[in-house]
C-alpha atoms as a PDB file:
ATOM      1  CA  UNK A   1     -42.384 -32.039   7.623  1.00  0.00           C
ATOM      2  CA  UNK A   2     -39.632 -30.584   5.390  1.00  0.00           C
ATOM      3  CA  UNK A   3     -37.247 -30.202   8.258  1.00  0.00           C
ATOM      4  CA  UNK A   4     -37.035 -34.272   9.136  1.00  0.00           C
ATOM      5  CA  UNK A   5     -35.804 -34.743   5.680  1.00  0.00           C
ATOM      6  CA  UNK A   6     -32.930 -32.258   5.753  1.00  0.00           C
ATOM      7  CA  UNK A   7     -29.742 -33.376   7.137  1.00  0.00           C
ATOM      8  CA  UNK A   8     -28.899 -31.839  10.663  1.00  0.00           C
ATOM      9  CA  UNK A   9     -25.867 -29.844   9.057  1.00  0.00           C
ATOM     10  CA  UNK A  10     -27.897 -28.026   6.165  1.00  0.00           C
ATOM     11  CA  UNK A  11     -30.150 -27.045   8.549  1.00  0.00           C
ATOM     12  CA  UNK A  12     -27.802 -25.380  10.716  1.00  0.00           C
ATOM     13  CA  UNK A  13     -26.288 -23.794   7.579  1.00  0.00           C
ATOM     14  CA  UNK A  14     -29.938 -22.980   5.737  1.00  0.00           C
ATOM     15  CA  UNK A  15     -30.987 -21.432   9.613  1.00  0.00           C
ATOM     16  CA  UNK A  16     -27.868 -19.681   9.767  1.00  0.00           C
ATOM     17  CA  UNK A  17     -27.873 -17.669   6.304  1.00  0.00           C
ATOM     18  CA  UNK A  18     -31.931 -17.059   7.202  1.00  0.00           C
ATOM     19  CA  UNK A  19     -30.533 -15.460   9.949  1.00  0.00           C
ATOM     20  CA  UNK A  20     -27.770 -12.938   7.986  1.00  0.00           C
ATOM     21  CA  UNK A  21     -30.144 -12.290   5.734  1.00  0.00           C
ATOM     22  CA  UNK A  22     -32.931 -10.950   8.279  1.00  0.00           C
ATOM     23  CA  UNK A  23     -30.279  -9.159   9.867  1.00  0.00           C
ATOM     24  CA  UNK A  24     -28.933  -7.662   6.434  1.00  0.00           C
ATOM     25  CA  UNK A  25     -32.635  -6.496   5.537  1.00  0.00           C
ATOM     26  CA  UNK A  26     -33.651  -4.932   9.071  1.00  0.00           C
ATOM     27  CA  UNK A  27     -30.379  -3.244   8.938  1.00  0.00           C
ATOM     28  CA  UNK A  28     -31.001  -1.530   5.916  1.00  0.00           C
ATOM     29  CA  UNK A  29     -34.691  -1.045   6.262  1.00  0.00           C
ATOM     30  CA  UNK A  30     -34.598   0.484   9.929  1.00  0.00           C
ATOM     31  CA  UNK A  31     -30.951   2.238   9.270  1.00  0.00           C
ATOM     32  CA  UNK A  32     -30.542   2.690   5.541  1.00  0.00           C
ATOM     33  CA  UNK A  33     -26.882   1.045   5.945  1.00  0.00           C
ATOM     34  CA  UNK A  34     -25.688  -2.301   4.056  1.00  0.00           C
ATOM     35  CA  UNK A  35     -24.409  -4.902   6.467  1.00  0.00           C
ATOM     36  CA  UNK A  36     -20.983  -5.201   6.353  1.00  0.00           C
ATOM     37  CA  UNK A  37     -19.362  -7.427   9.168  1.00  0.00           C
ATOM     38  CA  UNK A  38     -15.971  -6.582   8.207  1.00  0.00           C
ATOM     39  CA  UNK A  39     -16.622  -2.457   8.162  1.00  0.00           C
ATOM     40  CA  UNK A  40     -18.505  -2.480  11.291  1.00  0.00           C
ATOM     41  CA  UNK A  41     -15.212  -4.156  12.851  1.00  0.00           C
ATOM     42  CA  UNK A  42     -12.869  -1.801  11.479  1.00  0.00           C
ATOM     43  CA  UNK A  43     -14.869   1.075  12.200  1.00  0.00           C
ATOM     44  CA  UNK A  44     -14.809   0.263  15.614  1.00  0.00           C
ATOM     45  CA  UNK A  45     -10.910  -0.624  15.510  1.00  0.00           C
ATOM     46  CA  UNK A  46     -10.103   2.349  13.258  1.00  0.00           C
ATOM     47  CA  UNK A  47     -12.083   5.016  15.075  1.00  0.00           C
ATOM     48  CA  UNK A  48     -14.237   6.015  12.254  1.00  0.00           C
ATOM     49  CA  UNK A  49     -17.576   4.612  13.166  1.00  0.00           C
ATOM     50  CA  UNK A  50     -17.289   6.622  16.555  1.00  0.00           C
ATOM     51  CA  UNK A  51     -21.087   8.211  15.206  1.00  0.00           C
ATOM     52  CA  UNK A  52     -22.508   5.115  15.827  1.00  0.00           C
ATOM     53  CA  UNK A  53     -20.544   3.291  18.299  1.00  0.00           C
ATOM     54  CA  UNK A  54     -23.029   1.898  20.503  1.00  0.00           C
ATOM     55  CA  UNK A  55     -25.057   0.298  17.130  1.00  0.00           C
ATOM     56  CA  UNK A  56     -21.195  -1.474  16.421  1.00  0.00           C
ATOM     57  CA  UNK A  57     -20.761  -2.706  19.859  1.00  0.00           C
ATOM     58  CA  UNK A  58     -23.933  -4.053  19.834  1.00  0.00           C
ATOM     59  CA  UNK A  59     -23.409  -5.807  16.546  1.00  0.00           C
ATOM     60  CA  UNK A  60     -20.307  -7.385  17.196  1.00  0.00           C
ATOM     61  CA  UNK A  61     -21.477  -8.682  21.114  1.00  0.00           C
ATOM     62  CA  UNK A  62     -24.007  -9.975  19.377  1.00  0.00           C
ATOM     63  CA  UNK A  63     -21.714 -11.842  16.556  1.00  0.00           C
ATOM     64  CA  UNK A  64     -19.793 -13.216  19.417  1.00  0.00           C
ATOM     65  CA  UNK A  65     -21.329 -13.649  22.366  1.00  0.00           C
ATOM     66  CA  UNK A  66     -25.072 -15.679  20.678  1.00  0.00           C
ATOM     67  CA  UNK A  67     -22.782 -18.303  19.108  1.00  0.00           C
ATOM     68  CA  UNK A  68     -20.866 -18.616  22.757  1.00  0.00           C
ATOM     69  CA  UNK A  69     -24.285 -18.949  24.272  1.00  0.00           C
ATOM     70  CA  UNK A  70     -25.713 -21.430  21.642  1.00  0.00           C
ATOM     71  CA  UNK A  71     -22.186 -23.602  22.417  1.00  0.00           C
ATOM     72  CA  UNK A  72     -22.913 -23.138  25.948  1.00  0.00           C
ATOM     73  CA  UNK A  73     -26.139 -24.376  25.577  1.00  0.00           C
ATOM     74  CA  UNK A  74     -26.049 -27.293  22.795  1.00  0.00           C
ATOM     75  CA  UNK A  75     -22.171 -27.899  22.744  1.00  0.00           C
ATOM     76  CA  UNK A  76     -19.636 -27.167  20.471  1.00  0.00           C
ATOM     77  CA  UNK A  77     -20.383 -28.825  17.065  1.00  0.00           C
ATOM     78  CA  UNK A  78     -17.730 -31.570  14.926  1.00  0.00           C
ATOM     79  CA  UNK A  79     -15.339 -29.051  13.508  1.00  0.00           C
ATOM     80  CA  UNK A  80     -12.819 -30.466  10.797  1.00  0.00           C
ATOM     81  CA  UNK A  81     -10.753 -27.236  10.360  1.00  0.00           C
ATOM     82  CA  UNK A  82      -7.609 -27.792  11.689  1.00  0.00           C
ATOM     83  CA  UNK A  83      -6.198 -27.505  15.528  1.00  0.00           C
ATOM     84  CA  UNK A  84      -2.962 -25.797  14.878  1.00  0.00           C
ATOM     85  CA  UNK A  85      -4.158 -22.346  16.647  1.00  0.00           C
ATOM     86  CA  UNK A  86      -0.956 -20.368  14.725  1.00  0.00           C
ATOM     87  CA  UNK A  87      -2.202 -21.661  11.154  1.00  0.00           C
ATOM     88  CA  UNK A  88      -5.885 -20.850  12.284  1.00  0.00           C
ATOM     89  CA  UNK A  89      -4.502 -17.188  13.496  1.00  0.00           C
ATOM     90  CA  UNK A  90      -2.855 -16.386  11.054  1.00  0.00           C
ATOM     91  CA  UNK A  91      -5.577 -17.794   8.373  1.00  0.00           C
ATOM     92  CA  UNK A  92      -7.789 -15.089  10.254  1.00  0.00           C
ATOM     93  CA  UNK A  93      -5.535 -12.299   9.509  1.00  0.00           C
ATOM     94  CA  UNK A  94      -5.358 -12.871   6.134  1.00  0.00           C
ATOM     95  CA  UNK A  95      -8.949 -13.215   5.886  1.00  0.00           C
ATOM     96  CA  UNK A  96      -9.084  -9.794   7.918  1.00  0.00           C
ATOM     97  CA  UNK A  97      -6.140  -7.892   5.837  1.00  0.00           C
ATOM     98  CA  UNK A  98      -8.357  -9.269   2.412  1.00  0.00           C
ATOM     99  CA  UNK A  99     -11.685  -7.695   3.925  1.00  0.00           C
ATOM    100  CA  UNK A 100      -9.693  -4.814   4.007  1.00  0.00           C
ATOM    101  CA  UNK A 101      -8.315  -4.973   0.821  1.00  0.00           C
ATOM    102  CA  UNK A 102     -11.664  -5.883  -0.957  1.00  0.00           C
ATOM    103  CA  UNK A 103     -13.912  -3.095   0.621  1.00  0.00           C
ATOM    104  CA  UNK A 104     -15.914  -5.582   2.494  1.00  0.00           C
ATOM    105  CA  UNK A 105     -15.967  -9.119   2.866  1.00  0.00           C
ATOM    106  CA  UNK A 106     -19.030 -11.920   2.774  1.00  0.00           C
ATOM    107  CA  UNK A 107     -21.926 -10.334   4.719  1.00  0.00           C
ATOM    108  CA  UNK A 108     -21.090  -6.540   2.816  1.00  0.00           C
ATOM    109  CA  UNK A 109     -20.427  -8.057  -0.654  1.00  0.00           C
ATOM    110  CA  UNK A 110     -21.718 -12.519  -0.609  1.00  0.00           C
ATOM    111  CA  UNK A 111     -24.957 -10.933   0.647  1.00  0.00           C
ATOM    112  CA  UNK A 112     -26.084  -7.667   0.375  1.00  0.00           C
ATOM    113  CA  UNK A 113     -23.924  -6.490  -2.539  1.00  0.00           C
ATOM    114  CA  UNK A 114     -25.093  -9.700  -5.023  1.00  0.00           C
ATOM    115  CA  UNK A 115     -28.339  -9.362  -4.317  1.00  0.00           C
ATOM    116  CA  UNK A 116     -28.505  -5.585  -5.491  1.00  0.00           C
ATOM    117  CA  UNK A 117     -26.559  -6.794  -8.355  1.00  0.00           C
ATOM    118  CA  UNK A 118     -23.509  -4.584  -7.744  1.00  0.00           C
ATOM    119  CA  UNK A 119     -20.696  -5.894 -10.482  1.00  0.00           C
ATOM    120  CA  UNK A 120     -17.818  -4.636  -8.055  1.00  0.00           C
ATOM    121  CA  UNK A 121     -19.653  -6.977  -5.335  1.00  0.00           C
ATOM    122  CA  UNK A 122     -19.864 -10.004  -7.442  1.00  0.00           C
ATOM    123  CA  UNK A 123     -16.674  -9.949  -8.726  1.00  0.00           C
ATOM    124  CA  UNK A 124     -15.527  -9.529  -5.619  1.00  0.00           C
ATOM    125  CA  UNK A 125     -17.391 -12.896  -4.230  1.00  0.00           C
ATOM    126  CA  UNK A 126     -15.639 -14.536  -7.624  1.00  0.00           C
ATOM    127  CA  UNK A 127     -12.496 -13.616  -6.325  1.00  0.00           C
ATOM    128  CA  UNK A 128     -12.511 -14.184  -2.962  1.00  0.00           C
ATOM    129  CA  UNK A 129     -14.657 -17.668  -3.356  1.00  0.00           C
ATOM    130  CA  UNK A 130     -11.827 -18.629  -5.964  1.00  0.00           C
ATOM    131  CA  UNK A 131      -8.996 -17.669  -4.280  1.00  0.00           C
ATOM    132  CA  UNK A 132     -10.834 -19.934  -0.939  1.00  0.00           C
ATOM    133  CA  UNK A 133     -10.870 -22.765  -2.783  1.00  0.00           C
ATOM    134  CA  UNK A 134      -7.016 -22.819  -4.276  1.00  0.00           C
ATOM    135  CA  UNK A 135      -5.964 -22.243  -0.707  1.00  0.00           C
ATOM    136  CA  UNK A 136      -8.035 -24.749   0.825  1.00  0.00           C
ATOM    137  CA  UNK A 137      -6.716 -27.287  -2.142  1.00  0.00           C
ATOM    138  CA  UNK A 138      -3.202 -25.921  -1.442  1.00  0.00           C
ATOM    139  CA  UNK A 139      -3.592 -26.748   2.287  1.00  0.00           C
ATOM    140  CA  UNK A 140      -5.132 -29.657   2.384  1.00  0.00           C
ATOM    141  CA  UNK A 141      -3.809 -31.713  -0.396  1.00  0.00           C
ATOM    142  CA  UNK A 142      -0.025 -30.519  -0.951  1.00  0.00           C
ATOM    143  CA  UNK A 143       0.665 -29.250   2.866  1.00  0.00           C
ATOM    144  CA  UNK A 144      -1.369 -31.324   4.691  1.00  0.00           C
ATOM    145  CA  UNK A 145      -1.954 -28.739   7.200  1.00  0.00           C
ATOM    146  CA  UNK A 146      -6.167 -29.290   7.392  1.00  0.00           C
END
């Protein structure tokens, strides 16, 4: 079977983009609206998505708490990022304040913008991917932070 020859990792990562993507095409076929992780956030945090609320909250317990149950059950996978929680913090705030700043992040333009071949969305994954990588290089290899 396929799955025996497919390190334990990939899988994880091949199940796990199987999943955005279902979630990305029932969203838009049931709802008509593009998944965007980041907008469905800050419409809950900014008061604009007050229309649909409920559909938010139920998005986002979902984002958090089925990962929280899968660590429950399974464990908490090898992680290699790094265990200063300040770095990771504020790592997650500039990943936030770029969502922001972009008009969506990797769900809203990685996933659903690229594959509908919006230019704005794939230049935005070129940027964002690029400016990942010179960070992580900066971090790891001159700071040593990671």
């Amino acid at each position: 079977m396929l799955w025996n020859h497919i390190p334990q990792a990939w899988a994880y990562g091949l199940a796990g983009g199987l999943m955005i993507a279902a979630a990305a095409a029932l969203l838009l076929l049931v709802n008509g609206r593009i998944l965007g992780a980041s907008g469905i956030l800050g419409g809950v945090v900014d008061g604009t998505g007050a229309g649909n609320l409920g559909e938010r909250l139920a998005f986002l317990a979902g984002l958090i708490g089925l990962p929280a149950a899968a660590v429950a059950v399974t464990g908490a996978p090898a992680v290699h990022a790094s265990h200063d929680l300040v770095l990771m913090a504020l790592a997650g705030g500039l990943v936030g304040l770029g969502t922001r700043m972009a008009n969506g992040c990797t769900s809203g333009h990685g996933v659903c913008g690229m594959s509908r071949f919006s230019a704005r969305s794939i230049v935005a994954t070129l940027v964002y991917l690029a400016a990942g990588m010179v960070v992580f290089f900066l971090a790891r290899h001159l700071l040593g932070v990671i």
